[in-house]
Structures are given as C-alpha cells and as structure tokens.
PDB file of N, CA and C in Angstrom:
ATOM      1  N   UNK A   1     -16.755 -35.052   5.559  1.00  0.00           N
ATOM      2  CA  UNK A   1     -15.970 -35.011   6.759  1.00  0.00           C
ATOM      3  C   UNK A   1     -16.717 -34.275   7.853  1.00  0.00           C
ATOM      4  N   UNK A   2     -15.744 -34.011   8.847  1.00  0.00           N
ATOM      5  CA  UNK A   2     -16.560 -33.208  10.018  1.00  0.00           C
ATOM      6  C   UNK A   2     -16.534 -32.305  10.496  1.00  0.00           C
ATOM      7  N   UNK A   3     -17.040 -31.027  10.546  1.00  0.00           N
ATOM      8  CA  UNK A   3     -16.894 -29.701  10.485  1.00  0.00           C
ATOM      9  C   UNK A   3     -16.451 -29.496  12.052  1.00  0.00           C
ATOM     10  N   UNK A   4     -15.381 -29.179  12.574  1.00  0.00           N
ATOM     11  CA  UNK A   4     -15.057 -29.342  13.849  1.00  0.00           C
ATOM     12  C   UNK A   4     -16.527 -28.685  14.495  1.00  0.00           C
ATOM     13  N   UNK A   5     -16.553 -27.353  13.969  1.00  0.00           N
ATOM     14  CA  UNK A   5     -17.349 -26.145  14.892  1.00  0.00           C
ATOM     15  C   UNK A   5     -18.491 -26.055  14.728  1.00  0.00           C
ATOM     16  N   UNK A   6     -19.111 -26.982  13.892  1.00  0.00           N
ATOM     17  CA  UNK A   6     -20.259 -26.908  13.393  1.00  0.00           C
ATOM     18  C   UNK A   6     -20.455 -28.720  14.132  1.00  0.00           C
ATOM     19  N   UNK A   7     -19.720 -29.119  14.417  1.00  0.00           N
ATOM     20  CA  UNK A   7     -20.038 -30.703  14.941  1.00  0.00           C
ATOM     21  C   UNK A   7     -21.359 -31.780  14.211  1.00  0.00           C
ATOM     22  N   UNK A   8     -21.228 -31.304  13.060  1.00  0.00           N
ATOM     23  CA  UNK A   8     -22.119 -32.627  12.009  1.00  0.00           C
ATOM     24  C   UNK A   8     -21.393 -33.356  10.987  1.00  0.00           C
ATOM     25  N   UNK A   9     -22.118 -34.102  10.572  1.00  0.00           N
ATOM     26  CA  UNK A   9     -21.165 -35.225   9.295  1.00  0.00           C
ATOM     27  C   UNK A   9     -21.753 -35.123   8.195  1.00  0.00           C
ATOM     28  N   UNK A  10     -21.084 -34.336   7.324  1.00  0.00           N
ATOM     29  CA  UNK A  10     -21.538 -33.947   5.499  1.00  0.00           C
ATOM     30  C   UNK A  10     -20.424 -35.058   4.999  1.00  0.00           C
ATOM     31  N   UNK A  11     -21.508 -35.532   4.092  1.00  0.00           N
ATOM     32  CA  UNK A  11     -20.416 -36.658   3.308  1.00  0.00           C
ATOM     33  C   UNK A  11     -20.636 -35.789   1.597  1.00  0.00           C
ATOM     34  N   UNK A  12     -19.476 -35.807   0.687  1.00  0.00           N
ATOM     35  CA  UNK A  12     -19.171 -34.850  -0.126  1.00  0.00           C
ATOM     36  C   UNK A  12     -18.894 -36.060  -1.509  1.00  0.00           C
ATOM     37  N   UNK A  13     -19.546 -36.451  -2.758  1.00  0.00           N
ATOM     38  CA  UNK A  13     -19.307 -36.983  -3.423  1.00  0.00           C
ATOM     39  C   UNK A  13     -18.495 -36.512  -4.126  1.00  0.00           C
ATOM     40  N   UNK A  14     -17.691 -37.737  -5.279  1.00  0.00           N
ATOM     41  CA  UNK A  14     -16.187 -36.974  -6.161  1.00  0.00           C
ATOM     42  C   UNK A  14     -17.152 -35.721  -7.251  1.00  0.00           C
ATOM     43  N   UNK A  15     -18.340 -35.962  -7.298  1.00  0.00           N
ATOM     44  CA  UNK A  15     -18.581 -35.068  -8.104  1.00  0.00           C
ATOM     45  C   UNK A  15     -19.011 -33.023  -7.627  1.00  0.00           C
ATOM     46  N   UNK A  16     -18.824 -33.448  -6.196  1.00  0.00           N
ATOM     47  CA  UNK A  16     -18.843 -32.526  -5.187  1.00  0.00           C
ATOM     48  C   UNK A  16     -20.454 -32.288  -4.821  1.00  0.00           C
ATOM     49  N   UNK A  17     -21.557 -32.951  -4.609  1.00  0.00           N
ATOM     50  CA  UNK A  17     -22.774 -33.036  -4.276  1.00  0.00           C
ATOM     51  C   UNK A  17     -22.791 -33.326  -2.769  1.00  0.00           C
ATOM     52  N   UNK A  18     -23.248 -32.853  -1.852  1.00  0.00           N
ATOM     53  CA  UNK A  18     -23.038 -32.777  -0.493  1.00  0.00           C
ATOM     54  C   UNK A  18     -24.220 -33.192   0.060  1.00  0.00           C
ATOM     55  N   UNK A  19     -24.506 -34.083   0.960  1.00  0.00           N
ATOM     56  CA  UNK A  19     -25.318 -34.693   1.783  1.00  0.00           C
ATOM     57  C   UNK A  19     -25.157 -34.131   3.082  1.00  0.00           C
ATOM     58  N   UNK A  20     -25.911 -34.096   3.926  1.00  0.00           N
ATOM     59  CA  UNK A  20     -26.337 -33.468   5.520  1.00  0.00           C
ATOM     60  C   UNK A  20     -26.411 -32.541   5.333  1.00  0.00           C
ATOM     61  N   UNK A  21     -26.602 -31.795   6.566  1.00  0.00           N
ATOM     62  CA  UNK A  21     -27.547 -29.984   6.812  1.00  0.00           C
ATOM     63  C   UNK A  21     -26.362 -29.345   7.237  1.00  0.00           C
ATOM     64  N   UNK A  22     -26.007 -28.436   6.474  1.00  0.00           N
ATOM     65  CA  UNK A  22     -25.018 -27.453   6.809  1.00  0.00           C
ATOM     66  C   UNK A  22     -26.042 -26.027   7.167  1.00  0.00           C
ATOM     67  N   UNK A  23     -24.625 -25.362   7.839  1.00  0.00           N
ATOM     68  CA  UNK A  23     -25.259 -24.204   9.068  1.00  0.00           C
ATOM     69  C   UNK A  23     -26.203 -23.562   7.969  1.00  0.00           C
ATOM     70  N   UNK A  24     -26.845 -22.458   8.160  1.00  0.00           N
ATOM     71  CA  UNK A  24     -27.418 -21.293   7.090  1.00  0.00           C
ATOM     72  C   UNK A  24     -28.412 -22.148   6.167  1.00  0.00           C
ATOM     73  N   UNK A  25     -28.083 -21.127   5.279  1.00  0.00           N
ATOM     74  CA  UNK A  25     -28.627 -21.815   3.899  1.00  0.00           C
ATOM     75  C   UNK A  25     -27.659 -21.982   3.160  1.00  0.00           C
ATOM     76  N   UNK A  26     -26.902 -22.678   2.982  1.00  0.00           N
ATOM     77  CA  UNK A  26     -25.647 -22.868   2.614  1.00  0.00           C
ATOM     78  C   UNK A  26     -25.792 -24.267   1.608  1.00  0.00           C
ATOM     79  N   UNK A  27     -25.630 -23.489   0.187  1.00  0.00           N
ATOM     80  CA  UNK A  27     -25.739 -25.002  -0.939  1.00  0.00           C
ATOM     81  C   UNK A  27     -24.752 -26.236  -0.502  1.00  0.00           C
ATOM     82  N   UNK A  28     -26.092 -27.505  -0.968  1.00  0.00           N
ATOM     83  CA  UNK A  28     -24.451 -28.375  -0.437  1.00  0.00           C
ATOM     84  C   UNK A  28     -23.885 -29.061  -1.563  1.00  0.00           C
ATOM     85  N   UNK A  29     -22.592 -27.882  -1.782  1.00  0.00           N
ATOM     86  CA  UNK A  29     -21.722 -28.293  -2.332  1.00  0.00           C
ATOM     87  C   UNK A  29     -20.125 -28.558  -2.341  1.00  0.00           C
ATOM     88  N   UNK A  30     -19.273 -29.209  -2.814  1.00  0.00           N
ATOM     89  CA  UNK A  30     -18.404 -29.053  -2.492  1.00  0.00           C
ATOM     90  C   UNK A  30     -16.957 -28.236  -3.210  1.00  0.00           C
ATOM     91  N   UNK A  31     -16.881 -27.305  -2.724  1.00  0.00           N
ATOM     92  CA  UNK A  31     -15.846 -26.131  -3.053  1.00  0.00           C
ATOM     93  C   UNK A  31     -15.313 -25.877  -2.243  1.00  0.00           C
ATOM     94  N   UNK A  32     -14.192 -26.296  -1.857  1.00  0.00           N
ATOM     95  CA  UNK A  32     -13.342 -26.483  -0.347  1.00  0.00           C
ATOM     96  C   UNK A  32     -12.664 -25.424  -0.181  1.00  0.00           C
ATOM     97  N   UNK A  33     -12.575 -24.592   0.545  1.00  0.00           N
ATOM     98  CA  UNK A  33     -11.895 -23.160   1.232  1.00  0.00           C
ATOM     99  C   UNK A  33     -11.142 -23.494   2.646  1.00  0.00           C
ATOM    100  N   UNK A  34      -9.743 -22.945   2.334  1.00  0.00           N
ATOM    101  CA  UNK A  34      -9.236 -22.554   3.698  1.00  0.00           C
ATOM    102  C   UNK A  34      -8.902 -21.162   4.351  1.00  0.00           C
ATOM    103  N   UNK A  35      -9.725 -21.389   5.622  1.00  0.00           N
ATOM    104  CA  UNK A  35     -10.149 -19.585   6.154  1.00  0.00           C
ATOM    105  C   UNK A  35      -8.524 -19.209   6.794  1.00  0.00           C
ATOM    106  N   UNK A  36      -8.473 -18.268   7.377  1.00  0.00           N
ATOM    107  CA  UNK A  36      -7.193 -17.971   7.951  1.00  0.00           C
ATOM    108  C   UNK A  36      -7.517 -18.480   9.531  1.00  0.00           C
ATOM    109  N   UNK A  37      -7.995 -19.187   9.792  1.00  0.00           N
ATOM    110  CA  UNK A  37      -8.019 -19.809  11.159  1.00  0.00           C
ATOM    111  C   UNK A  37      -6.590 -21.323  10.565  1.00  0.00           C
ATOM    112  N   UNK A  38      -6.335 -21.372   9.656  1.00  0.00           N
ATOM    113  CA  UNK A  38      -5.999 -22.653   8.902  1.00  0.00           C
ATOM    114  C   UNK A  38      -7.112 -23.509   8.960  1.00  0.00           C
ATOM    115  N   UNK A  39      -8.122 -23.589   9.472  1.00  0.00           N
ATOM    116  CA  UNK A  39      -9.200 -25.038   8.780  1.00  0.00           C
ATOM    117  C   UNK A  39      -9.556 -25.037   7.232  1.00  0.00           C
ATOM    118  N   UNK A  40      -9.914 -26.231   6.663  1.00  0.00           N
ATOM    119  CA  UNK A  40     -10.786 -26.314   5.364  1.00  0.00           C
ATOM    120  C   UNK A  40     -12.183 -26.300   5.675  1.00  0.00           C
ATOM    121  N   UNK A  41     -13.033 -25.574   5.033  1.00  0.00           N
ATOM    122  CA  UNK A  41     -14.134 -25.927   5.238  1.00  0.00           C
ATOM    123  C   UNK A  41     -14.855 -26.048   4.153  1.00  0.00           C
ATOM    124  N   UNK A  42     -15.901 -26.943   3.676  1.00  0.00           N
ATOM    125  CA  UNK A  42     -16.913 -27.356   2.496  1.00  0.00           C
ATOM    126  C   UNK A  42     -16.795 -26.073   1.171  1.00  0.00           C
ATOM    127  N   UNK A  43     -17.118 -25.445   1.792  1.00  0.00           N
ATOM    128  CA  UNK A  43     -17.574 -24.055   0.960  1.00  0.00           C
ATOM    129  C   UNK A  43     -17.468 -22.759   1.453  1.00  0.00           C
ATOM    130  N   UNK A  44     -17.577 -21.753   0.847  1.00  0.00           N
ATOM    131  CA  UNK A  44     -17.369 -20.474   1.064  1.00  0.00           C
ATOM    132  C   UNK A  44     -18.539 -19.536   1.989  1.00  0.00           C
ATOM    133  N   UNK A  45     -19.253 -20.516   1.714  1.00  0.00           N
ATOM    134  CA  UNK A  45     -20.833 -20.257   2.719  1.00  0.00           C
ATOM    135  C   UNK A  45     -20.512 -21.070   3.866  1.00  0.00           C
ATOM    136  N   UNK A  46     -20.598 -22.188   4.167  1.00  0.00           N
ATOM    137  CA  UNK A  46     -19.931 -22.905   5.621  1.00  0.00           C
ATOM    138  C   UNK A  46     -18.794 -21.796   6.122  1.00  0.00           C
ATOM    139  N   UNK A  47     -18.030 -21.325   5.719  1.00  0.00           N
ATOM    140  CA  UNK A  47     -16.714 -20.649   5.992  1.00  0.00           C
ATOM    141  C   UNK A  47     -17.389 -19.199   6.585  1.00  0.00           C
ATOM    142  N   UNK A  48     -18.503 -18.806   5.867  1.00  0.00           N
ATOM    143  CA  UNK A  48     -19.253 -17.617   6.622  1.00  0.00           C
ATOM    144  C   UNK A  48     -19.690 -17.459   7.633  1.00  0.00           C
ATOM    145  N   UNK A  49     -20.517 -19.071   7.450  1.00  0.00           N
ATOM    146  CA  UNK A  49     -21.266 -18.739   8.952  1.00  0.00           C
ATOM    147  C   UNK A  49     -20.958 -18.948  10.257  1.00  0.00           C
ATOM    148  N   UNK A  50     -19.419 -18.706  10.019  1.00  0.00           N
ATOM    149  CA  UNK A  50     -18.628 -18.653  11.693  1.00  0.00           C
ATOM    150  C   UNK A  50     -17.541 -17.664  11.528  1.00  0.00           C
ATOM    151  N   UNK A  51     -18.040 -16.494  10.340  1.00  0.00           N
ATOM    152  CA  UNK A  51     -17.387 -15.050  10.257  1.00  0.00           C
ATOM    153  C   UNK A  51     -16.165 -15.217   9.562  1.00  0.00           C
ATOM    154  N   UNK A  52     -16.050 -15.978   9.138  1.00  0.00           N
ATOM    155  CA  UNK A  52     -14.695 -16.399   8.169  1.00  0.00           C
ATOM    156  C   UNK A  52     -14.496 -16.211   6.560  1.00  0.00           C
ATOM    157  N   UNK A  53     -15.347 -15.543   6.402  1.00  0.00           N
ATOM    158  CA  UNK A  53     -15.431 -14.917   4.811  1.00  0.00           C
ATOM    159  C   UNK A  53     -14.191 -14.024   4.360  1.00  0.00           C
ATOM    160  N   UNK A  54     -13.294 -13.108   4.936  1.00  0.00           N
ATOM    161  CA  UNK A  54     -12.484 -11.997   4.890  1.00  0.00           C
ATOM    162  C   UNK A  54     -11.412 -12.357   4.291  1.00  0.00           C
ATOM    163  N   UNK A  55     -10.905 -13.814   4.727  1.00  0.00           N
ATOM    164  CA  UNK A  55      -9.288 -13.998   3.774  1.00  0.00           C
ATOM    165  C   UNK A  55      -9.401 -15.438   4.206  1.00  0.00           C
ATOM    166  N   UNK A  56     -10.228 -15.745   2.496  1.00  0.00           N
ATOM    167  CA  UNK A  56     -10.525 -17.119   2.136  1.00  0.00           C
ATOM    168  C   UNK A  56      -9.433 -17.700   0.546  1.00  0.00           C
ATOM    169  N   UNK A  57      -8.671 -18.946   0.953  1.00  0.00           N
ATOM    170  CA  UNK A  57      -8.035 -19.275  -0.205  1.00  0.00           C
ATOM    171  C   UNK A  57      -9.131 -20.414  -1.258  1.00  0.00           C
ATOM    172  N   UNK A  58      -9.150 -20.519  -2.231  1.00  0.00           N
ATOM    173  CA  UNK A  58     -10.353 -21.198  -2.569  1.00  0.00           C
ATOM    174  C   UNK A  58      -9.190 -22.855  -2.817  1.00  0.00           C
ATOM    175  N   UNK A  59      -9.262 -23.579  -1.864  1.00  0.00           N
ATOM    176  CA  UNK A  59      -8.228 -24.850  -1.799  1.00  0.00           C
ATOM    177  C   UNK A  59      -8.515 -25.108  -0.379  1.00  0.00           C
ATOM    178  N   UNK A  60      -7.955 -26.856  -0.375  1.00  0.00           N
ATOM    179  CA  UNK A  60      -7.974 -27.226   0.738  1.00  0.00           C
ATOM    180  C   UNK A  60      -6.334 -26.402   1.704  1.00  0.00           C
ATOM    181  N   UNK A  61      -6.595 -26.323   2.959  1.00  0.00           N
ATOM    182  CA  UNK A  61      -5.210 -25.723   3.752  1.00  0.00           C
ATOM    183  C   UNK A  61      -4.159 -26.288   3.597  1.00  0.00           C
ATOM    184  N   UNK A  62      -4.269 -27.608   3.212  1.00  0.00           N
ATOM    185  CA  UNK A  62      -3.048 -28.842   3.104  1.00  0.00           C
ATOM    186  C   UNK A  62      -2.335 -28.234   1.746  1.00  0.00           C
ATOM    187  N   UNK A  63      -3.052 -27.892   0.495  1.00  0.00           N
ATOM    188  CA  UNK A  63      -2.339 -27.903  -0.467  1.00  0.00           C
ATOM    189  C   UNK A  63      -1.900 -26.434  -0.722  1.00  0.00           C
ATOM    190  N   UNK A  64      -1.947 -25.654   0.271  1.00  0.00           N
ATOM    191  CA  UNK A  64      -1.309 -24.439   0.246  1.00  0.00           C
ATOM    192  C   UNK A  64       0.126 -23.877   0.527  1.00  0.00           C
ATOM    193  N   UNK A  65       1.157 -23.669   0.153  1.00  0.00           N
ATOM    194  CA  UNK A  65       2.290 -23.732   0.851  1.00  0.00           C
ATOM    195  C   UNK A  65       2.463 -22.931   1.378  1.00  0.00           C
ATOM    196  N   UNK A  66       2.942 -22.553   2.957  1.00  0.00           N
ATOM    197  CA  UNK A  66       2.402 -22.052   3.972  1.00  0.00           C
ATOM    198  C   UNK A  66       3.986 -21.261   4.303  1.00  0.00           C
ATOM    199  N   UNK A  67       5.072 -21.168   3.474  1.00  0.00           N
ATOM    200  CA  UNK A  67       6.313 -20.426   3.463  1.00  0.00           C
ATOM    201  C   UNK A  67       6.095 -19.625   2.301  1.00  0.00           C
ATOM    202  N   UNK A  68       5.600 -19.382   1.504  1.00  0.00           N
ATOM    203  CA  UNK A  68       5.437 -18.747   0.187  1.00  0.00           C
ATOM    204  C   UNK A  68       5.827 -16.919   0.457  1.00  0.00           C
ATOM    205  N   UNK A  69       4.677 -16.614   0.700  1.00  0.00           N
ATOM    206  CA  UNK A  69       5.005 -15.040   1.866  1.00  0.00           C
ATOM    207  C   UNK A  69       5.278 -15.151   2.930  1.00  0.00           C
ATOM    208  N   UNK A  70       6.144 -15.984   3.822  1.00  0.00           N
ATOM    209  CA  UNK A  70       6.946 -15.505   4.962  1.00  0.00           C
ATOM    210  C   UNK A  70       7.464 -14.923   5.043  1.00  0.00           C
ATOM    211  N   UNK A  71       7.870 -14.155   6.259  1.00  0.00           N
ATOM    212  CA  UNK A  71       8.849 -13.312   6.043  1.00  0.00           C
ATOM    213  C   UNK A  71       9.790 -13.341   7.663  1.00  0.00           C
ATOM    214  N   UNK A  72      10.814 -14.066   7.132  1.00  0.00           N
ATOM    215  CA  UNK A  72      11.592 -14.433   8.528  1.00  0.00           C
ATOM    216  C   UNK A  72      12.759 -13.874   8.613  1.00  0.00           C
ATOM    217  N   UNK A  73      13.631 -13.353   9.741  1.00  0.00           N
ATOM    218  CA  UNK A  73      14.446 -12.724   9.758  1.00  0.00           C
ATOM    219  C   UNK A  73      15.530 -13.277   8.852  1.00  0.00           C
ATOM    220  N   UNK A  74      16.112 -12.288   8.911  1.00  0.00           N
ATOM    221  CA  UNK A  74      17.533 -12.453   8.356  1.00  0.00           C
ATOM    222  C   UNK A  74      18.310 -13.654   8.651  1.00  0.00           C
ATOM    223  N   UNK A  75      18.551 -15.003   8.348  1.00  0.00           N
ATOM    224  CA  UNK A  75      19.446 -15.990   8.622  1.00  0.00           C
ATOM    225  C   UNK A  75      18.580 -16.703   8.872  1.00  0.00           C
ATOM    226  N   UNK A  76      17.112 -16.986   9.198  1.00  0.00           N
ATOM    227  CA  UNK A  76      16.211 -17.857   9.520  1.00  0.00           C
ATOM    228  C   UNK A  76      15.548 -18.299   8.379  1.00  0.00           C
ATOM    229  N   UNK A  77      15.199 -19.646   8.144  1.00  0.00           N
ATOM    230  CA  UNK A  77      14.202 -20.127   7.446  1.00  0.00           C
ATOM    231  C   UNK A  77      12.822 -20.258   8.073  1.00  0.00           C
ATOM    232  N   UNK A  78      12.086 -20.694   6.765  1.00  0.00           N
ATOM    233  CA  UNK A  78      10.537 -20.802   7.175  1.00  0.00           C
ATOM    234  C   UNK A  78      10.410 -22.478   7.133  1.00  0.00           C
ATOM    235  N   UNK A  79       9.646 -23.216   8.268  1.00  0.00           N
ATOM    236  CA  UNK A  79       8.994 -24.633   8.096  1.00  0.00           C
ATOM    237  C   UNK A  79       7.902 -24.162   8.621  1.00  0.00           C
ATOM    238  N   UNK A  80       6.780 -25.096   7.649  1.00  0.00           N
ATOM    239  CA  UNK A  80       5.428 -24.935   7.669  1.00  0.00           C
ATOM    240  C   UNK A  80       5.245 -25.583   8.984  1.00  0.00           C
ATOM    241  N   UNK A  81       3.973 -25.177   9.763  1.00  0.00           N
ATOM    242  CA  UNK A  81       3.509 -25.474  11.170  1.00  0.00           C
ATOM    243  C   UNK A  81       2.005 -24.988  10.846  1.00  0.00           C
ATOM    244  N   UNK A  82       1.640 -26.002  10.503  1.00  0.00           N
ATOM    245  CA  UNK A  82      -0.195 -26.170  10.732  1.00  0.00           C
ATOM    246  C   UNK A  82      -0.819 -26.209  11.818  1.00  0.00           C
ATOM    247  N   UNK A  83      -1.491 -25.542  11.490  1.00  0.00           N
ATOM    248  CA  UNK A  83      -2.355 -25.383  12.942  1.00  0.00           C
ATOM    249  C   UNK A  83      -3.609 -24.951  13.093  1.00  0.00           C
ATOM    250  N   UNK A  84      -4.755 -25.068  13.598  1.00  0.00           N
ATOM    251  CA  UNK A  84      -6.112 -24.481  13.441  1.00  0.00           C
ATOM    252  C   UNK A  84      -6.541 -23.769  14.582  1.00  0.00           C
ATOM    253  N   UNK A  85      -7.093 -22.414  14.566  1.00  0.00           N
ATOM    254  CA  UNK A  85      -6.790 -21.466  15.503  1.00  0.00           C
ATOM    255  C   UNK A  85      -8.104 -21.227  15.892  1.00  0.00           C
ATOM    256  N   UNK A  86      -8.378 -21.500  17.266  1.00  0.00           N
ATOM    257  CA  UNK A  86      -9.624 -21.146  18.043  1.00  0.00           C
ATOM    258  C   UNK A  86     -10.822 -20.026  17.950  1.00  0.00           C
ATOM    259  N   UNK A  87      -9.473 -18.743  17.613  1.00  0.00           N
ATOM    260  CA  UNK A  87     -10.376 -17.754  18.280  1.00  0.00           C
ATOM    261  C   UNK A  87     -10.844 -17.362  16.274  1.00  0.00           C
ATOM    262  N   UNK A  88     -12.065 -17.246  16.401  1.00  0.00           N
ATOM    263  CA  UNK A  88     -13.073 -17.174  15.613  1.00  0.00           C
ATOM    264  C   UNK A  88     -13.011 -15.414  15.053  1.00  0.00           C
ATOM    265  N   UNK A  89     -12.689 -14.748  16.544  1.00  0.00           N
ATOM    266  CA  UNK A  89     -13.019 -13.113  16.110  1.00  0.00           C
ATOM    267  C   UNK A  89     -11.651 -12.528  15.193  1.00  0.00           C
ATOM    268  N   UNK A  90     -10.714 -13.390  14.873  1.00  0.00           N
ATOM    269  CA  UNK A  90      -9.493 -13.141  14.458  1.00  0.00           C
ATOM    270  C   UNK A  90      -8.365 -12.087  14.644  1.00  0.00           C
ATOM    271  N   UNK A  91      -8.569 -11.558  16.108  1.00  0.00           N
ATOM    272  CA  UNK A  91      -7.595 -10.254  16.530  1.00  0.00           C
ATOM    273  C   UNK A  91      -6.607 -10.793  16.817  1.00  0.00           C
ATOM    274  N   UNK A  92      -6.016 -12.142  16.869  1.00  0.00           N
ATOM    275  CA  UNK A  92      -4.594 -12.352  16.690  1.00  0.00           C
ATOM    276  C   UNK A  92      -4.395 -13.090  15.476  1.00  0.00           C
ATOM    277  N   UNK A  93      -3.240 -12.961  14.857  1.00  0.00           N
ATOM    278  CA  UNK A  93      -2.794 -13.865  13.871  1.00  0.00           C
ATOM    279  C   UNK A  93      -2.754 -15.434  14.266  1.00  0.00           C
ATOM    280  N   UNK A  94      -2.860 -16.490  12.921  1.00  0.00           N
ATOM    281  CA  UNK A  94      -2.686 -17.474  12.876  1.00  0.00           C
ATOM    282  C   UNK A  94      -1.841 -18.183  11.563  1.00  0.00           C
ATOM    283  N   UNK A  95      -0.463 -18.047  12.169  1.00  0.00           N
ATOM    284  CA  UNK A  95       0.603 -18.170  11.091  1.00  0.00           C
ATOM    285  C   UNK A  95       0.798 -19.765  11.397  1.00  0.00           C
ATOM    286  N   UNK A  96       1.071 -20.206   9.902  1.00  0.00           N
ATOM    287  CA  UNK A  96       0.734 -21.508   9.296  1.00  0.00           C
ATOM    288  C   UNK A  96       1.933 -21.898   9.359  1.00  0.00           C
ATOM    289  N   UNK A  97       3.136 -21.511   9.856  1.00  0.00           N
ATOM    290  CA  UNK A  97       4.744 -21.557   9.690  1.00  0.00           C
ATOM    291  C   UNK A  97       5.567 -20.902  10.984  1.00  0.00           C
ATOM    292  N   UNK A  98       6.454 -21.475  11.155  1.00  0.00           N
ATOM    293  CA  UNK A  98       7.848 -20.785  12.053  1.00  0.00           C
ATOM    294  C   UNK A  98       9.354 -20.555  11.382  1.00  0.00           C
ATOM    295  N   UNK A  99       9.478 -19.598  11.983  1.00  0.00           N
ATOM    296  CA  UNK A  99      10.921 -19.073  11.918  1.00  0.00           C
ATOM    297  C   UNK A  99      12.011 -19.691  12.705  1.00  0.00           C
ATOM    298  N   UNK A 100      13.043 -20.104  11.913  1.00  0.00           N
ATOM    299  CA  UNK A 100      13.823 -20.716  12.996  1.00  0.00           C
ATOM    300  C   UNK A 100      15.514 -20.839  11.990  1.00  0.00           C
ATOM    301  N   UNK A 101      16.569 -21.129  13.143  1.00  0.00           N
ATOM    302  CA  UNK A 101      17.922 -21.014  12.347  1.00  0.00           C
ATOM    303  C   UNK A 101      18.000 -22.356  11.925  1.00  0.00           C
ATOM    304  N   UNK A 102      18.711 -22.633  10.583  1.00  0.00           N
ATOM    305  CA  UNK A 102      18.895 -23.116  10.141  1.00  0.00           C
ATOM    306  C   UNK A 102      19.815 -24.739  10.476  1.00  0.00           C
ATOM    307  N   UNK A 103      19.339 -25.644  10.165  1.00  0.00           N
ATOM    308  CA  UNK A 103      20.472 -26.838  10.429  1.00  0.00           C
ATOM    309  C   UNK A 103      21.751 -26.999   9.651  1.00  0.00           C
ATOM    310  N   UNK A 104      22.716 -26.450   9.785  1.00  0.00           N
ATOM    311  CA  UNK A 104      23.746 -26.691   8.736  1.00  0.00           C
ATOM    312  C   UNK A 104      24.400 -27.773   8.999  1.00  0.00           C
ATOM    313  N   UNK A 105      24.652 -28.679  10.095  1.00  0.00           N
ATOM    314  CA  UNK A 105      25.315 -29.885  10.458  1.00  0.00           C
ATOM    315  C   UNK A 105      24.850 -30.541  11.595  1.00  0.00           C
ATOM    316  N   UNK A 106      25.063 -31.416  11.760  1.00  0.00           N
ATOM    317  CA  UNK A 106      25.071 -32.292  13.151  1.00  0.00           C
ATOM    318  C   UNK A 106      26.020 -32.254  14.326  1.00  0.00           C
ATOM    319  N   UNK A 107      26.679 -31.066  14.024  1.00  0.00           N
ATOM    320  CA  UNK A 107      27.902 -30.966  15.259  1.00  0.00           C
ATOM    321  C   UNK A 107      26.910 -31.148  16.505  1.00  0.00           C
ATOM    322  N   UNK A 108      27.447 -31.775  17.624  1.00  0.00           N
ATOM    323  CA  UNK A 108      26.686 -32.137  18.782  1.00  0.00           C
ATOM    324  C   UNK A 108      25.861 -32.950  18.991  1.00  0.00           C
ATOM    325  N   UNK A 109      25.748 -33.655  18.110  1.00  0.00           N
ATOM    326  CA  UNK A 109      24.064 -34.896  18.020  1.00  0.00           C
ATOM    327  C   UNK A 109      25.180 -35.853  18.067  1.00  0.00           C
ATOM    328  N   UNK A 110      24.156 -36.334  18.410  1.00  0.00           N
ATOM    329  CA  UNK A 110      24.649 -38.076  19.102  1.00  0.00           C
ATOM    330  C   UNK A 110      23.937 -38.845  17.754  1.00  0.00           C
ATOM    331  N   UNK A 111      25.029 -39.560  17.206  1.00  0.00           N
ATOM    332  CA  UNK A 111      25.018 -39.824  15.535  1.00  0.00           C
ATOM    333  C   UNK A 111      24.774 -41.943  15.623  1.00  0.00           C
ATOM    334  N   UNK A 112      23.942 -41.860  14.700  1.00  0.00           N
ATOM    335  CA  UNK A 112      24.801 -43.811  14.763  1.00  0.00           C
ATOM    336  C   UNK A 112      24.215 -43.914  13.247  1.00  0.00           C
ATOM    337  N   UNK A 113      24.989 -45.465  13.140  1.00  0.00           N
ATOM    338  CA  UNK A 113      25.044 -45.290  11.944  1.00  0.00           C
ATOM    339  C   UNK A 113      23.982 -45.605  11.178  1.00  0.00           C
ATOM    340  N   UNK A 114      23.727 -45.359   9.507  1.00  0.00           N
ATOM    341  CA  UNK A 114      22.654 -45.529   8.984  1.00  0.00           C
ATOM    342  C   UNK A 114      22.647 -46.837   8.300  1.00  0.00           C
TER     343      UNK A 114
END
C-alpha cells in the first residue's frame, strides 16, 4: 500500500516479504503497527522514522476497537471515529472515538416506512 507520509508504493506479499525502499534502514517486512496518530504502518521501523515508536499497537488500526478504554461521561456512550492525525510531534491527543448521548428512540424524526 501507500505510506501517506512517506509517499512511495511497498507492495507486501501474504507471506509478509516487502518490495520497494522504505525510509531508514528499515527491513522489508511486513508486521503492521498502528501508531497513535491512528495510521497503520508496514512495521515498527517505518513507524519510527516519523517519531512514532512511543505507543505502538502491533495490528492493523482497523482491527483495534477504539471504545475499549474510553472513558465518557456519565450517560454518554462511546462510537468509534477514525481518524489519522497530522501533527507528527504528538502534543495533542488523537482519540479514535466520540462521546455522545445516547439514541433511545426516534421521537422527532421524520419516520417512513420500512
């Protein structure tokens, strides 16, 4: 696939053997990590060399469930909200989820039938 930030095309066989030039010296293999920016990236070495080593899940971001440790107020649930977060130096958070009240009915929606 295509490394947004790194802008090249590594193609990754099922046996995880990696083709094209990744940043560094970075083996090419495939061991897919998601950094707390939410991206996946190849490996744990790709994931470094744009300072992203610190709080790495060893999985793609998709198969992570992203309400697990939420922590939302009182009466609010968690829905996951993916998202991949710009800033690289990580001084703000990049939460994978929102807080929000709950749907208990359709009072007020404009309904038709199913």
């Amino acid at each position: 696939g295509i490394n947004a930030e790194y802008g090249r095309v590594v193609t990754c066989t099922m046996s995880g053997k990696c083709t094209g030039k990744l940043p560094g010296d970075c083996a090419p293999f495939y061991n897919p990590v998601c950094a707390t920016n939410g991206a996946s990236y190849i490996n744990s070495c790709v994931a470094s060399q744009f300072g992203l080593e610190a709080q790495l899940h060893y999985k793609l971001c998709s198969a992570i469930d992203t309400c697990a440790n939420a922590k939302c107020p009182t009466g609010q649930v968690c829905r996951p909200k993916r998202q991949s977060c710009i800033n690289l130096k990580h001084s703000s958070p990049c939460p994978q989820y929102e807080c929000e009240s709950p749907t208990t009915n359709c009072e007020g929606e404009d309904l038709e039938p199913v």
